[in-house]
C-alpha atoms as a PDB file:
ATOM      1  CA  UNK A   1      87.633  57.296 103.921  1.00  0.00           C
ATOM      2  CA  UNK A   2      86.825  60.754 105.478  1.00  0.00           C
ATOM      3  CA  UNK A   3      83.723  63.117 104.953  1.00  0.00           C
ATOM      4  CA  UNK A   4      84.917  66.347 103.976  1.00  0.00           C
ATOM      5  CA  UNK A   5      83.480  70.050 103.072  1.00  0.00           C
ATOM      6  CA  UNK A   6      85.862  71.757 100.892  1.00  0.00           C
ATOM      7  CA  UNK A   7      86.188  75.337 102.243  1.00  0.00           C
ATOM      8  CA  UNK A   8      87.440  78.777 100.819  1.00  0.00           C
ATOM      9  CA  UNK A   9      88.507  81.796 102.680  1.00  0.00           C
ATOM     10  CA  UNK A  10      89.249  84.070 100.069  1.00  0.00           C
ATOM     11  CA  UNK A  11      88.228  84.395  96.578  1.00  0.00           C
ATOM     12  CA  UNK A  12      89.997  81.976  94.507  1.00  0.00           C
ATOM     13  CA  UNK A  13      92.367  80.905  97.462  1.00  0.00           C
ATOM     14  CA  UNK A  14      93.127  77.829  98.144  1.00  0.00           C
ATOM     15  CA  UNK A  15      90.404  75.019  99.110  1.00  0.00           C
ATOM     16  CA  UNK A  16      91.154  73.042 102.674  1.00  0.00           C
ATOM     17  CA  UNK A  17      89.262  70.110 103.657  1.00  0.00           C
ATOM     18  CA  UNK A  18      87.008  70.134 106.808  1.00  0.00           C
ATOM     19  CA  UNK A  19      85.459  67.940 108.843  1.00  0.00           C
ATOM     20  CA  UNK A  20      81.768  68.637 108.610  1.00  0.00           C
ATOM     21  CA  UNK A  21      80.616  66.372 111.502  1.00  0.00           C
ATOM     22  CA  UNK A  22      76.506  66.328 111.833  1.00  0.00           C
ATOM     23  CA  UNK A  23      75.622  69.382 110.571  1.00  0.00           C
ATOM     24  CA  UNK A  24      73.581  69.992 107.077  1.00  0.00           C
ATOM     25  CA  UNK A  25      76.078  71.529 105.302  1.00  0.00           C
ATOM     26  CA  UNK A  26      75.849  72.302 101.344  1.00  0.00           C
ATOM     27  CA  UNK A  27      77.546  73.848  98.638  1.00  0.00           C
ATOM     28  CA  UNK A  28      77.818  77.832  99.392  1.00  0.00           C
ATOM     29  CA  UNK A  29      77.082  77.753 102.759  1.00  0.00           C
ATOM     30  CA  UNK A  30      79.042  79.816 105.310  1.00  0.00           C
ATOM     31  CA  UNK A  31      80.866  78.285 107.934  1.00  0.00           C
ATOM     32  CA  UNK A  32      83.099  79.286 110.706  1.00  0.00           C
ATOM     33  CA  UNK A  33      85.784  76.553 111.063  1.00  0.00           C
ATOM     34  CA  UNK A  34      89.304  76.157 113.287  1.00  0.00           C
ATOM     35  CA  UNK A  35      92.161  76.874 111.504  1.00  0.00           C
ATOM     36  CA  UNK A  36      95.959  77.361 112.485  1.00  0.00           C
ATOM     37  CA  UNK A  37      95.755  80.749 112.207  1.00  0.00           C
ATOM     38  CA  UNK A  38      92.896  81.100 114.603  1.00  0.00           C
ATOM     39  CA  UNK A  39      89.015  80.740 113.838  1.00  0.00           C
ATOM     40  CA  UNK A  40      87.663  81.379 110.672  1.00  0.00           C
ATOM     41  CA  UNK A  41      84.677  82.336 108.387  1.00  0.00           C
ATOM     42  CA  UNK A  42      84.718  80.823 104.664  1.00  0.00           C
ATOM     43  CA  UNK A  43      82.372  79.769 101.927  1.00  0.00           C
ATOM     44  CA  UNK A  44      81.364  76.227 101.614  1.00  0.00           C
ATOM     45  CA  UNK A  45      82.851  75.807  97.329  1.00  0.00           C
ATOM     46  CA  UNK A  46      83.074  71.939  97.775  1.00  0.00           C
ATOM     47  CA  UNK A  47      79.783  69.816  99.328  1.00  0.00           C
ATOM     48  CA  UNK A  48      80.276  67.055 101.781  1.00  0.00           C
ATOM     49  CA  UNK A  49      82.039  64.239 100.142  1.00  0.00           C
ATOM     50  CA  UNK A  50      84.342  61.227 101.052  1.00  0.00           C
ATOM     51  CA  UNK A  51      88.118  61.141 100.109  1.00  0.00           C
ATOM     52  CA  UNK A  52      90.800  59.463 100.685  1.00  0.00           C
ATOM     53  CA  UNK A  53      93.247  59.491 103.794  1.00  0.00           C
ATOM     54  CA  UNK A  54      96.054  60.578 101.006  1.00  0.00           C
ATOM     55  CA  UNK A  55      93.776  63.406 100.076  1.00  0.00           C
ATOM     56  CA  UNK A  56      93.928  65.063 103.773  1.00  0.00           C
ATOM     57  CA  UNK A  57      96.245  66.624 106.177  1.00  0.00           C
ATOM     58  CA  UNK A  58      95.505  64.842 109.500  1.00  0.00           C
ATOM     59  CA  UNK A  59      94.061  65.590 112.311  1.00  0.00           C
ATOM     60  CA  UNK A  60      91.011  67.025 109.700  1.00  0.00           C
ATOM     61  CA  UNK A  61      89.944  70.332 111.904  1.00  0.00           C
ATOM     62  CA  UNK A  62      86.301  70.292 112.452  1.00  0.00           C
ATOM     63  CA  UNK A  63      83.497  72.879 111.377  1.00  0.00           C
ATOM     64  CA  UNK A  64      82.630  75.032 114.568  1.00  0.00           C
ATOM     65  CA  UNK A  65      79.340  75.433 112.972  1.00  0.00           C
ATOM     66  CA  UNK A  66      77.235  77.252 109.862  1.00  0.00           C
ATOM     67  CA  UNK A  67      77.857  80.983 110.267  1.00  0.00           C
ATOM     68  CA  UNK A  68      74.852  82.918 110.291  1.00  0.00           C
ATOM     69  CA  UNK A  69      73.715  86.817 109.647  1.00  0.00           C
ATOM     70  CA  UNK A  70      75.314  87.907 112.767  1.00  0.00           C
ATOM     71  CA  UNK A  71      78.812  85.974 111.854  1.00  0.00           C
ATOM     72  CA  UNK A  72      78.807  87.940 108.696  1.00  0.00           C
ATOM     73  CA  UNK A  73      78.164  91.303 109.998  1.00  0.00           C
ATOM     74  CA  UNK A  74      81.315  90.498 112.252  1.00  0.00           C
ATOM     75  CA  UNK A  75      83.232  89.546 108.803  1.00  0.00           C
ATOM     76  CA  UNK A  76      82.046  93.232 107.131  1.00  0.00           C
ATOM     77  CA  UNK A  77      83.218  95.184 110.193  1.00  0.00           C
ATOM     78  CA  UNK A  78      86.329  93.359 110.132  1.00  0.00           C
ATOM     79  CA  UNK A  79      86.649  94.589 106.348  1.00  0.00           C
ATOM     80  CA  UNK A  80      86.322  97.817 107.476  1.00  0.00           C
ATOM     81  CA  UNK A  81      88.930  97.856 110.466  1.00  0.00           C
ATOM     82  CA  UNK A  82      91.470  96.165 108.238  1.00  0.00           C
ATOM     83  CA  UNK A  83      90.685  99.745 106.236  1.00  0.00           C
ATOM     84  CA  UNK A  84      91.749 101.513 109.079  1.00  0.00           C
ATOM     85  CA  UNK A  85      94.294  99.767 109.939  1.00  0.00           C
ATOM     86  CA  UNK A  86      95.772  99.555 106.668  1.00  0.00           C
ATOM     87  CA  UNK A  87      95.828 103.568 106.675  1.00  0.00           C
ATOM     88  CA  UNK A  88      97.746 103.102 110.307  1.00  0.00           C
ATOM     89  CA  UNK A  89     100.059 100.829 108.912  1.00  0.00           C
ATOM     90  CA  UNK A  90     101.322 102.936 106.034  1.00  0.00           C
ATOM     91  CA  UNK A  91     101.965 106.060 108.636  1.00  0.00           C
ATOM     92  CA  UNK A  92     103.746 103.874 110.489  1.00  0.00           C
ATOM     93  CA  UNK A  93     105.774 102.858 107.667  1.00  0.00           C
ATOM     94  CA  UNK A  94     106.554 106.593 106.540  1.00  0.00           C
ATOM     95  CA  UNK A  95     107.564 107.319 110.133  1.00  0.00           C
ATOM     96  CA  UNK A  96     110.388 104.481 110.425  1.00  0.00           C
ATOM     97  CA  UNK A  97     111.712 104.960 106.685  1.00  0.00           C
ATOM     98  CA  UNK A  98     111.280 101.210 105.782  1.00  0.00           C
ATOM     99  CA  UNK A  99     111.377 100.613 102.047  1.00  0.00           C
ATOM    100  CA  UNK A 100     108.177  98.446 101.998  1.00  0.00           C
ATOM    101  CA  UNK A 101     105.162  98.064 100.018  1.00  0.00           C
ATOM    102  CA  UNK A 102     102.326  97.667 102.070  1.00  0.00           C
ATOM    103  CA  UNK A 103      99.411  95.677 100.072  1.00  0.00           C
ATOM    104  CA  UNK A 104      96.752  94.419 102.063  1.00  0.00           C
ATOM    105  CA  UNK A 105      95.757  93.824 105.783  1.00  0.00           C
ATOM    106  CA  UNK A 106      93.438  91.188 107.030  1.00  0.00           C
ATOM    107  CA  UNK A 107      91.983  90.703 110.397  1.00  0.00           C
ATOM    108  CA  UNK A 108      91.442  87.114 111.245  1.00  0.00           C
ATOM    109  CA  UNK A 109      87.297  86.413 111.993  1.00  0.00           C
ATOM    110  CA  UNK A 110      87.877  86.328 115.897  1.00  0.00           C
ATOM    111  CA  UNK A 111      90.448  89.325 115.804  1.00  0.00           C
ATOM    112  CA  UNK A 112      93.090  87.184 117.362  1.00  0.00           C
ATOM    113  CA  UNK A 113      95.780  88.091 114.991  1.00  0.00           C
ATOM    114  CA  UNK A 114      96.305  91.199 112.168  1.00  0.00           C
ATOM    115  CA  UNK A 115      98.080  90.096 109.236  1.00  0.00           C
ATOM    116  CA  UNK A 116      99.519  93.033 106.761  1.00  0.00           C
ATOM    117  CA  UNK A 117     100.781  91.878 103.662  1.00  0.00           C
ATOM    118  CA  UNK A 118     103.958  93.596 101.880  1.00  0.00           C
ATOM    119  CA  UNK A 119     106.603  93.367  99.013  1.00  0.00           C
ATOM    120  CA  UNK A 120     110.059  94.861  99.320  1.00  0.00           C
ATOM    121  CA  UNK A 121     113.317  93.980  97.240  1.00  0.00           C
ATOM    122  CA  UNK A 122     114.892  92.674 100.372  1.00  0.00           C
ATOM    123  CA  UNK A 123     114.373  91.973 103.971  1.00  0.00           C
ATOM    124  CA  UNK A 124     113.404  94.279 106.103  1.00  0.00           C
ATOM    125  CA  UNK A 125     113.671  95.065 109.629  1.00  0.00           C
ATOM    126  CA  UNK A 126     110.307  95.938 110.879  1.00  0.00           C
ATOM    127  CA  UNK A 127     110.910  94.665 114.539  1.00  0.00           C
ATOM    128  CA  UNK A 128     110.508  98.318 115.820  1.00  0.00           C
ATOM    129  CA  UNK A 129     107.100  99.027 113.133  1.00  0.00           C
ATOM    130  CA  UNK A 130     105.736  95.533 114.848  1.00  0.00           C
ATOM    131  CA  UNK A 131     106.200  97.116 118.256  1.00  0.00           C
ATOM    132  CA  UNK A 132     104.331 100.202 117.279  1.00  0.00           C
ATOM    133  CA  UNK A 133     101.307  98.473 115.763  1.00  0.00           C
ATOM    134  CA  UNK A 134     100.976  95.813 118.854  1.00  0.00           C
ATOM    135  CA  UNK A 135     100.320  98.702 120.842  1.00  0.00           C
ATOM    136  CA  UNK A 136      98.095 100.291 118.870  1.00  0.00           C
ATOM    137  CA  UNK A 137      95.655  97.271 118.609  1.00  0.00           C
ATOM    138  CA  UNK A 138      96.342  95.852 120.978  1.00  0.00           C
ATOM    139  CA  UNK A 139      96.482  92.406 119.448  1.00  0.00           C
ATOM    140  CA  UNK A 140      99.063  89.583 117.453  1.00  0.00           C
ATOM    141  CA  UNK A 141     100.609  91.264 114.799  1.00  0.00           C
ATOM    142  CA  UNK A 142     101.862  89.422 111.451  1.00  0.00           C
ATOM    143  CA  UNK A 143     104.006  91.058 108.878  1.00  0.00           C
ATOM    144  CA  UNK A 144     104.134  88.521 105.795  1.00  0.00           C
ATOM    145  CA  UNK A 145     106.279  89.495 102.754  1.00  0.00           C
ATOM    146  CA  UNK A 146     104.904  88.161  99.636  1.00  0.00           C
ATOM    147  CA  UNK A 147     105.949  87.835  95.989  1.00  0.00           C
ATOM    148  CA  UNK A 148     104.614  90.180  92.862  1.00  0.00           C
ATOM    149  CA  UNK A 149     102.080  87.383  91.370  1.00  0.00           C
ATOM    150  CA  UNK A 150     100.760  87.141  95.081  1.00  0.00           C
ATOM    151  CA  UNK A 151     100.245  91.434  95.037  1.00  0.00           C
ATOM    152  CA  UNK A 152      98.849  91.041  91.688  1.00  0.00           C
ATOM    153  CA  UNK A 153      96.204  88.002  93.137  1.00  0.00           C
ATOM    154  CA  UNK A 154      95.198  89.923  95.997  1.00  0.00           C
ATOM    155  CA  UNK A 155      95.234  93.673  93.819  1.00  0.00           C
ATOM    156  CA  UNK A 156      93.119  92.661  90.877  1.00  0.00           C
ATOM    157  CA  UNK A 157      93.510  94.014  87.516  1.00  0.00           C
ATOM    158  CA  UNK A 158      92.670  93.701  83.683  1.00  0.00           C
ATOM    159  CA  UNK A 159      95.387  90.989  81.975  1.00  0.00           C
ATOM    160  CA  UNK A 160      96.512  91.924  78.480  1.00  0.00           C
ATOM    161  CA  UNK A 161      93.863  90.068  76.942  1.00  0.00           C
ATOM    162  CA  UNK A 162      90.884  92.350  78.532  1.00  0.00           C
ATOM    163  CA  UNK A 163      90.420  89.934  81.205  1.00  0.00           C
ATOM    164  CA  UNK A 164      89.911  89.798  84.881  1.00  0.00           C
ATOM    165  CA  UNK A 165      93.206  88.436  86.154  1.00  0.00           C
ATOM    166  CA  UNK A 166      92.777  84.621  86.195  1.00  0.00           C
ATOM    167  CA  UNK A 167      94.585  84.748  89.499  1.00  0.00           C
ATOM    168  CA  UNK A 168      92.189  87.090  91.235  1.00  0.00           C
ATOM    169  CA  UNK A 169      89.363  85.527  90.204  1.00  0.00           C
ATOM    170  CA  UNK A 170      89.466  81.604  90.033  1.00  0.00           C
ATOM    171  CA  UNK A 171      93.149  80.539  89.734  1.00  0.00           C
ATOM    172  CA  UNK A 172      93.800  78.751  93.062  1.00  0.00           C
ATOM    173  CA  UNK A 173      97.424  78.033  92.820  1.00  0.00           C
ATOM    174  CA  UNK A 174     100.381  79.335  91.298  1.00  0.00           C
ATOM    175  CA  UNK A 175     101.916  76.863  88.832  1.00  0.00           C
ATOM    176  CA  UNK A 176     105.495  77.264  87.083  1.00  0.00           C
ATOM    177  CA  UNK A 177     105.709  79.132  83.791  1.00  0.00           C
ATOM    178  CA  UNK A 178     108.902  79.108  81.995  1.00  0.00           C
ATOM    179  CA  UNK A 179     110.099  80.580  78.757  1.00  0.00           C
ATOM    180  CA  UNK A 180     110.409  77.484  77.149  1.00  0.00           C
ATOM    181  CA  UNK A 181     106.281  77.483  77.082  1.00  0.00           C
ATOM    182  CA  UNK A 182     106.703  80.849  75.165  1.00  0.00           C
ATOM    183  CA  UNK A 183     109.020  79.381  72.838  1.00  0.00           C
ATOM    184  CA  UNK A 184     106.937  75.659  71.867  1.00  0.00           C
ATOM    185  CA  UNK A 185     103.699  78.162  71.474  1.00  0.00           C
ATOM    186  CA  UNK A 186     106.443  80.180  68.997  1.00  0.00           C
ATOM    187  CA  UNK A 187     105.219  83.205  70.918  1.00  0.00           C
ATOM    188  CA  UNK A 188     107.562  86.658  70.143  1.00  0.00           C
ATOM    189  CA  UNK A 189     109.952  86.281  73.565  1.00  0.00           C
ATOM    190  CA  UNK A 190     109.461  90.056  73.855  1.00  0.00           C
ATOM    191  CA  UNK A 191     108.934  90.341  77.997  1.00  0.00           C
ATOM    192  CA  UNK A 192     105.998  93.092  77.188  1.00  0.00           C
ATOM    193  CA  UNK A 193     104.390  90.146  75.392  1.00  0.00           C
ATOM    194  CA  UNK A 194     104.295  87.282  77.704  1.00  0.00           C
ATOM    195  CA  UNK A 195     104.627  89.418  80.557  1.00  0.00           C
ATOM    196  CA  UNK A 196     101.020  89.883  82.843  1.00  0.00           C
ATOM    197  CA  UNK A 197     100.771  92.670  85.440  1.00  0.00           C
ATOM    198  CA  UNK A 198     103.149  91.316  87.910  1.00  0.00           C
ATOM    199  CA  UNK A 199     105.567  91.431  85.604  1.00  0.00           C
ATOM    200  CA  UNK A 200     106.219  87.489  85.805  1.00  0.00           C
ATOM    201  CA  UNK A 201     105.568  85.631  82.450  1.00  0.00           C
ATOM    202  CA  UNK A 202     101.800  85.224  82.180  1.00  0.00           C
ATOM    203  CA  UNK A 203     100.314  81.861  83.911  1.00  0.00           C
ATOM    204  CA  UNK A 204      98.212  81.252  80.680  1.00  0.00           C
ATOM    205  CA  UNK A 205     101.201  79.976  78.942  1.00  0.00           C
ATOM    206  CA  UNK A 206     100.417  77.063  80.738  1.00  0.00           C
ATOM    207  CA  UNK A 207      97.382  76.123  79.630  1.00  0.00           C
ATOM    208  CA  UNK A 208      97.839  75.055  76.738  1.00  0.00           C
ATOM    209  CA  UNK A 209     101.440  73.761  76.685  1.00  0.00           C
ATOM    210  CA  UNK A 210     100.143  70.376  77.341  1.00  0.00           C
ATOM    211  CA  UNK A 211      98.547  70.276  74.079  1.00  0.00           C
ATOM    212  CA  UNK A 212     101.203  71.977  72.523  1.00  0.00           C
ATOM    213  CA  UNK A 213     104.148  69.152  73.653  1.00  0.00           C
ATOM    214  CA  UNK A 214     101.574  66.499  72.527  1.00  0.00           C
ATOM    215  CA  UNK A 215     100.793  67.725  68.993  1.00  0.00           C
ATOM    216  CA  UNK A 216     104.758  68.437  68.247  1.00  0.00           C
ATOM    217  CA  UNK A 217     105.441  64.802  69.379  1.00  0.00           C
ATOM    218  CA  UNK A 218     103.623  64.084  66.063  1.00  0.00           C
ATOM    219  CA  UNK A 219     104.860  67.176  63.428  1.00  0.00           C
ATOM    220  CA  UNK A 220     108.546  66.894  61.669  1.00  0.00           C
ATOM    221  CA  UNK A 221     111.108  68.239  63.601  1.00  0.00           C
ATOM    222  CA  UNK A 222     112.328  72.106  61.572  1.00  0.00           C
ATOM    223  CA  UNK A 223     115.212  70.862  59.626  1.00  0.00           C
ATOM    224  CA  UNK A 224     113.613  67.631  58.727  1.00  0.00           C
ATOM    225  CA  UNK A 225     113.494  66.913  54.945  1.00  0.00           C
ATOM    226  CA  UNK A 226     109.940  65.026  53.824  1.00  0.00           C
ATOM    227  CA  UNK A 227     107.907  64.367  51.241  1.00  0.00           C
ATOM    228  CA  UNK A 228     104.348  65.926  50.533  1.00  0.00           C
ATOM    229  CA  UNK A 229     101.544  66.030  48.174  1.00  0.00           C
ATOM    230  CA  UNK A 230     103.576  69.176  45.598  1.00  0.00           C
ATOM    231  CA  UNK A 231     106.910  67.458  46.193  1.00  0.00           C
ATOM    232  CA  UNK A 232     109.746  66.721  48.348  1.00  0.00           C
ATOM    233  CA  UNK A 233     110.940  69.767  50.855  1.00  0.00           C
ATOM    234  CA  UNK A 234     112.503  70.299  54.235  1.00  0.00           C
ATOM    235  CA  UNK A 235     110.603  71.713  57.558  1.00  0.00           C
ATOM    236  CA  UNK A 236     111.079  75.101  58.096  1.00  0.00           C
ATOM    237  CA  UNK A 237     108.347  75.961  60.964  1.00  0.00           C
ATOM    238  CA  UNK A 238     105.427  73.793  62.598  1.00  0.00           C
ATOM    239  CA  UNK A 239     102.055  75.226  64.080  1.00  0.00           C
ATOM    240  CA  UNK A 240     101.027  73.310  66.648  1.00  0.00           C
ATOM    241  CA  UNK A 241      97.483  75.404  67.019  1.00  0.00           C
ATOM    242  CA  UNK A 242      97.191  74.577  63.690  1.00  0.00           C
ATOM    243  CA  UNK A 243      98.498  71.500  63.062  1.00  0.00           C
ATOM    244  CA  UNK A 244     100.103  72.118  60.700  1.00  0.00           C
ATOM    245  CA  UNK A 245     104.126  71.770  58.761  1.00  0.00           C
ATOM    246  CA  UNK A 246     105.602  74.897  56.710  1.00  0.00           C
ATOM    247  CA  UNK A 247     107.934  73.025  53.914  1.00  0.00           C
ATOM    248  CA  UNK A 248     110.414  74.404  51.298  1.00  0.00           C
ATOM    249  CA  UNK A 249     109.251  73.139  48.448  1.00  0.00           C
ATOM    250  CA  UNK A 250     112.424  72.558  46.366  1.00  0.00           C
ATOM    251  CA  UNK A 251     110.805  72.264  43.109  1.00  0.00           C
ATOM    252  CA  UNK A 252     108.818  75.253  43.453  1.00  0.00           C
ATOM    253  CA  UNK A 253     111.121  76.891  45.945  1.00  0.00           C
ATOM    254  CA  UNK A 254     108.342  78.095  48.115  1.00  0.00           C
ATOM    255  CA  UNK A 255     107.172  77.953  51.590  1.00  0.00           C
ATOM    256  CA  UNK A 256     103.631  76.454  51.630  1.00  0.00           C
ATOM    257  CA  UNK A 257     101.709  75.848  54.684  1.00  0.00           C
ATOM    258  CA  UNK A 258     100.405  71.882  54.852  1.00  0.00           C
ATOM    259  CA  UNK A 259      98.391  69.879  57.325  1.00  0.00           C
ATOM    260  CA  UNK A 260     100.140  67.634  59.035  1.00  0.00           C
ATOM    261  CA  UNK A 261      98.666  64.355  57.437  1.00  0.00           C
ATOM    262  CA  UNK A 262     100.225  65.758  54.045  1.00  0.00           C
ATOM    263  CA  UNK A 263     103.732  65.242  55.652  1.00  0.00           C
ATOM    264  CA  UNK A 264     106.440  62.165  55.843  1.00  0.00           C
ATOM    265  CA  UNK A 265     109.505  62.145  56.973  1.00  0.00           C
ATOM    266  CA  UNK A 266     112.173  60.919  54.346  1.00  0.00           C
END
């Protein structure tokens, strides 16, 4: 077993384990930690606890120690540089003609490296624009290319439902979403529908497609004839949020809408 603090450097990023050692660490502390990318200040989201060896990526970097008022003024005036440097970056950008997007830049907490984030339909060759901004600060410079639901996560923005974007503010990780989620919720497959602000079908469809493949595991199949309470019929649509059958009644020759317990299969 290893003691752990479960640490986040960005809000809702991804959680990596740390090795606390002695100190009195608790849940929403501030820490500065190792890292590979350098060293690091992030919010304690996870309190010391003991996992397994499974649960960890060995060696477990240690926590440098708990970051204090002068740590986070160092994290605000890195803010404020990545600011300026994001305004740099974009100038340098317009002056080499690259067809880039440039969304964010990040300074690591010790200023060893720069990162600036970007989308573009294909690669690009920014050997030249990484020239220009090493000797501007002087520093290691990153360029990392990243997807449309990773602009959206870092962006922000109101969903279709008059939400926050669950990805900007506690989705940690991306998880597939494919149209056959659209399709068991019988959701219109109109892409301005199921579509969120990336443009990439919306991650909610997954939350409830467990449910969903569960509860049709136990309604008639469409097609299926059966026999309920005003007669026999055939399946002509399920709810699954409902839980309930739609049956052509053939006596009637009607469409009624019946809970699922007032369904058998002939």
């Amino acid at each position: 077993m290893y003691s752990v603090v479960g640490v986040r450097f960005k809000k809702a990023g991804k959680i990596y384990y740390f090795d606390p050692l002695d100190f009195p660490i608790e849940k929403d502390n501030s820490v500065i930690v190792e890292t590979a990318r350098g060293i690091e200040y992030g919010k304690v989201v996870v309190g010391k606890k003991e996992v397994q060896e499974s649960d960890v990526v060995l060696p477990l970097k240690k926590v440098i120690r708990i970051a204090g008022d002068t740590d986070a003024s160092i994290v605000e005036e890195n803010k404020q540089a990545a600011k300026d440097a994001f305004i740099t970056c974009l100038n340098k950008i317009r002056d080499h003609g690259l067809k880039m997007k440039l969304v964010d830049v990040e300074f690591t907490f010790d200023r060893n490296k720069i990162i600036f984030y970007f989308t573009a339909e294909g690669r690009v060759d920014f050997r030249e624009l990484v020239k220009d901004l090493a000797g501007i600060f002087r520093t290691r410079i990153e360029l990392r290319q990243i997807g449309v639901r990773d602009e959206a996560k870092m962006l922000g923005g109101i969903g279709p439902c008059g939400r926050i974007l669950c990805c900007s503010t506690w989705l940690g990780d991306f998880e597939p979403v494919s149209i056959k989620m659209a399709k068991d919720q019988s959701l219109s497959l109109n892409p301005t529908k199921i579509s969120g602000l990336c443009g990439r079908l919306m991650c909610c469809l997954k939350y409830e497609h467990d449910n969903y493949e569960s509860v049709k595991e136990e309604l008639p199949a469409v097609g299926k004839f059966v026999v309920t309470s005003l007669g026999d019929g055939k399946v002509v649509g399920i709810n699954a949020g409902s839980r309930t059958v739609h049956v052509q009644i053939f006596e009637i020759n009607k469409v009624k809408e019946l809970p699922m317990d007032d369904v058998v299969i002939k």
